[in-house]
Protein backbone atom coordinates (compact mmCIF):
# COMPACT_ATOMS: atom_id res chain seq x y z
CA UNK A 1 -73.83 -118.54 92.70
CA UNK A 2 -72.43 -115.19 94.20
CA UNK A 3 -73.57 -116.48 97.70
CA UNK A 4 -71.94 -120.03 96.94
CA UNK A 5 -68.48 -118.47 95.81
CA UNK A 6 -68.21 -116.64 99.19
CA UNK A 7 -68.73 -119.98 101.04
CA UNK A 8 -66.39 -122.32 99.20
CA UNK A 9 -62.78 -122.60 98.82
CA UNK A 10 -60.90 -121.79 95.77
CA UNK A 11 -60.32 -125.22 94.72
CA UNK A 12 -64.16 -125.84 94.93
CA UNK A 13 -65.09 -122.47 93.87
CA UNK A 14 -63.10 -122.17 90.54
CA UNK A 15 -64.59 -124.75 88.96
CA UNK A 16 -68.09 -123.78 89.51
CA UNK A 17 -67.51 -119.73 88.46
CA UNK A 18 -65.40 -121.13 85.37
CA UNK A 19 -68.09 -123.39 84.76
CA UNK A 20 -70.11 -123.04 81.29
CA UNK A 21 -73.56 -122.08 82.72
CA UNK A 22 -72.35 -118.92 85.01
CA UNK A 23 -74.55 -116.13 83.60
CA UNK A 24 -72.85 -113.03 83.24
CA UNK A 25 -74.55 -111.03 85.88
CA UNK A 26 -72.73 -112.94 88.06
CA UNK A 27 -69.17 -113.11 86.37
CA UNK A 28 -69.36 -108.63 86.22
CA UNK A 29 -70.30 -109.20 89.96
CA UNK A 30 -67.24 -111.88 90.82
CA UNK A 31 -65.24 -109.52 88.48
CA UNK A 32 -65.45 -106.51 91.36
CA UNK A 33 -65.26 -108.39 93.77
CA UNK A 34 -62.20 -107.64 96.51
CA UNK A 35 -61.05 -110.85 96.43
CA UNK A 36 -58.44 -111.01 93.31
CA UNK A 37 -58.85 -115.02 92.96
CA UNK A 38 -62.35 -114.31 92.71
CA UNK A 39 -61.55 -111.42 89.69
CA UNK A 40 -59.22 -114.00 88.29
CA UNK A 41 -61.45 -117.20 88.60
CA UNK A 42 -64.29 -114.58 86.47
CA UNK A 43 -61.45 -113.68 84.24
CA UNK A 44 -60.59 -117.40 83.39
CA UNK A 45 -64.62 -118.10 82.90
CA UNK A 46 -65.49 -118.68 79.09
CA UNK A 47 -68.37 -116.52 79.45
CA UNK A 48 -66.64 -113.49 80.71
CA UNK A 49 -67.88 -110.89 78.86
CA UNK A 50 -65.40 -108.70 76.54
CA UNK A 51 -65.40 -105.60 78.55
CA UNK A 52 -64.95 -107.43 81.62
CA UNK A 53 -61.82 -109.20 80.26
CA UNK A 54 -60.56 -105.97 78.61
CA UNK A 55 -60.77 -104.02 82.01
CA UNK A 56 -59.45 -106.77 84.21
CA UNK A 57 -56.44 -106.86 81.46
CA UNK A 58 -55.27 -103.91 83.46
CA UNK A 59 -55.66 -105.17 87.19
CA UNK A 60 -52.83 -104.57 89.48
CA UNK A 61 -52.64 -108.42 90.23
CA UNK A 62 -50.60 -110.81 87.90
CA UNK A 63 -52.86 -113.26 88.88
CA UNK A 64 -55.63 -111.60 87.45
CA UNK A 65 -53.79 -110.48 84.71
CA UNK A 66 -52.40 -113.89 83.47
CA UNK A 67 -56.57 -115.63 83.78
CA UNK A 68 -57.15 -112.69 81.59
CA UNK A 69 -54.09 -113.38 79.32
CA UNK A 70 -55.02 -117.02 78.78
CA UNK A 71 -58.44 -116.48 78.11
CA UNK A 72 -59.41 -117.51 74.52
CA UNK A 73 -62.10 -114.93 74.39
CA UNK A 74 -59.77 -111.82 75.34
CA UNK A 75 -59.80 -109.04 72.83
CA UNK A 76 -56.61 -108.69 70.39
CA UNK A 77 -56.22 -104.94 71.72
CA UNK A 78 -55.79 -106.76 75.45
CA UNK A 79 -54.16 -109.73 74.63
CA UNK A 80 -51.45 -107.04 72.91
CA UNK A 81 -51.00 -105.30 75.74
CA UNK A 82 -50.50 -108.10 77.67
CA UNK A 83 -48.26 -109.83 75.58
CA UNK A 84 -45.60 -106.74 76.60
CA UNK A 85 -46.56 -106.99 80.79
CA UNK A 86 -43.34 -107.16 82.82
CA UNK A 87 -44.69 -110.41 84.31
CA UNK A 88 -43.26 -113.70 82.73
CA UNK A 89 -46.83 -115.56 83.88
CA UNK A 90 -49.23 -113.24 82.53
CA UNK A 91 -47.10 -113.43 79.07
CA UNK A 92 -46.78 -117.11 79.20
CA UNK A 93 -50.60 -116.76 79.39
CA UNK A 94 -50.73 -115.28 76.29
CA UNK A 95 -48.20 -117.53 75.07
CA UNK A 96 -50.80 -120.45 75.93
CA UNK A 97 -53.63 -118.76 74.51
CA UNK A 98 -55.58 -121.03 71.96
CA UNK A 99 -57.93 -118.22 70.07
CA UNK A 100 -58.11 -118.78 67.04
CA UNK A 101 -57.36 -114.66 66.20
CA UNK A 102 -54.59 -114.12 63.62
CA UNK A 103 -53.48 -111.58 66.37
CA UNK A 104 -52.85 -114.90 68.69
CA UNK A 105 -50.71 -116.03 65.73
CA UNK A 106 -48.49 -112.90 65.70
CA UNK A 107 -48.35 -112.92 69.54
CA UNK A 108 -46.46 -115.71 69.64
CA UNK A 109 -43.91 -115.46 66.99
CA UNK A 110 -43.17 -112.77 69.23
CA UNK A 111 -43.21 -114.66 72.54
CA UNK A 112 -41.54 -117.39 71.08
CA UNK A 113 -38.44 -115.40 71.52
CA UNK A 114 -39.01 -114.13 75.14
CA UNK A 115 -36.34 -113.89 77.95
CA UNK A 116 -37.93 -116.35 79.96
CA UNK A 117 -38.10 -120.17 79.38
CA UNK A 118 -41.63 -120.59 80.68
CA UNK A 119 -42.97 -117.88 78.60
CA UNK A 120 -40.94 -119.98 75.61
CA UNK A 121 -42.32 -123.12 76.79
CA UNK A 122 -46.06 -121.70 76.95
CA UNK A 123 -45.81 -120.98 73.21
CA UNK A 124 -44.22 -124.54 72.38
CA UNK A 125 -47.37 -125.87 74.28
CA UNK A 126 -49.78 -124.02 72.18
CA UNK A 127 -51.48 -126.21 69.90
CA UNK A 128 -52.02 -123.05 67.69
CA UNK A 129 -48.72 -122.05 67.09
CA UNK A 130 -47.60 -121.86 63.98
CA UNK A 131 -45.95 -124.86 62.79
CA UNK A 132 -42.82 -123.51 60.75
CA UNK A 133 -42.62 -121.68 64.65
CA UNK A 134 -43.45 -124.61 66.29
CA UNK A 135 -40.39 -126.55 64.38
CA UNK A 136 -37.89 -123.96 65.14
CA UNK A 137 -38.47 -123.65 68.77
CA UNK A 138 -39.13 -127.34 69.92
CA UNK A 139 -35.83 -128.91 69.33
CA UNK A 140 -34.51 -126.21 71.73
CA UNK A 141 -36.82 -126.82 74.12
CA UNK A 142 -36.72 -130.27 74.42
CA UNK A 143 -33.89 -130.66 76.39
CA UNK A 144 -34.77 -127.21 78.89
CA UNK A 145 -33.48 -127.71 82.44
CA UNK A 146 -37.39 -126.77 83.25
CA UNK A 147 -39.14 -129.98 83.30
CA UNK A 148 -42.68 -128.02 83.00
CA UNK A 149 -41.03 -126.50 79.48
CA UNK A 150 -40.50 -130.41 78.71
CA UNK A 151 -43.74 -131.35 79.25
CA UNK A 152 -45.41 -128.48 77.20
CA UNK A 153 -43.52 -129.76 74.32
CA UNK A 154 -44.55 -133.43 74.99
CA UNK A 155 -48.12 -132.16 75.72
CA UNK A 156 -48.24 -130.51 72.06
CA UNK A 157 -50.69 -133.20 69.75
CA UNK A 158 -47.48 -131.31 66.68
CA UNK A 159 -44.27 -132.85 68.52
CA UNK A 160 -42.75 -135.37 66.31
CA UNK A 161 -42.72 -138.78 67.66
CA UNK A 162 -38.76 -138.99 67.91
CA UNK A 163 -38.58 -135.79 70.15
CA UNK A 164 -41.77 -137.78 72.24
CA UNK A 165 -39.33 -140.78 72.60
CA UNK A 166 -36.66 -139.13 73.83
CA UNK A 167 -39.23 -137.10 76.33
CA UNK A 168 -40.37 -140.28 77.53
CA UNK A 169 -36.93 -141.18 78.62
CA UNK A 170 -37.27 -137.74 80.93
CA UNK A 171 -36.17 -138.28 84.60
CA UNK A 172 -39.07 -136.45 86.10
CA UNK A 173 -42.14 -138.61 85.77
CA UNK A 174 -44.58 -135.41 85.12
CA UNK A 175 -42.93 -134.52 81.60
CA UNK A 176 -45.23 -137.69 79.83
């Protein structure tokens, strides 16, 4: 597998290192590798293991960084610090995180009031977040000027059906 994700590109690579099956030999070995989509494709795998994830949680590329965020199996001590990174993506990451931790559920009563729309929009997306949460933030987002905010909301199996009907109205096509 190490041998195959040198030879492919990304888009044929990812899904094949993020796959279920990738033993973890081979994620540490993708995981120090000096190509960061290769880190970050190892980072995004469900069977990174948890000191992988918690040292890659501190790599110097966002890219990395956000795989790591949005990994379910992240620890809560990483997923923490990431919540707080100065990047919007790697906090939208955690914003879109679906572990089940009650740290997750914390996070994003947090994040749900973040600076940034997308980071907003990540947490309206999350099918984990907290519905008293959830029904404070949607109606706000629902009519964003950031049609990928739009579509998180429509996305989210909680919306209520009259907020869905007046997403499906939505001028750009990818909202629904």
């Amino acid at each position: 597998i190490v041998w195959l994700a040198d030879v492919l590109d990304r888009d044929q690579r990812s899904p094949v290192i993020q796959g279920p099956h990738v033993p973890v030999q081979v994620l540490r070995v993708l995981g120090a590798s000096a190509d960061w989509w290769m880190r970050a494709d190892a980072a995004g795998s469900a069977n990174a293991p948890l000191d992988l994830l918690s040292a890659l949680a501190s790599h110097e590329d966002r890219v990395v960084r956000a795989a790591v965020a949005g990994n379910p199996n992240t620890p809560d001590d990483a997923l923490r610090r990431l919540s707080t990174d100065p990047d919007a993506d790697v906090r939208a990451g955690v914003a879109a995180n679906t572990s089940g931790s009650p740290v997750v559920g914390v996070l994003l009563r947090t994040l749900a009031s973040d600076t940034n729309e997308h980071v907003r929009g990540a947490v309206a997306g999350n099918p984990r977040a907290p519905l008293d949460l959830y029904a404070q933030l949607v109606p706000l987002l629902v009519n964003s000027n950031d049609w990928w905010t739009r579509q998180q909301v429509a996305r989210n199996p909680a919306t209520p059906v009259d907020l869905l009907r007046t997403l499906a109205d939505d001028s750009q096509s990818d909202v629904v």
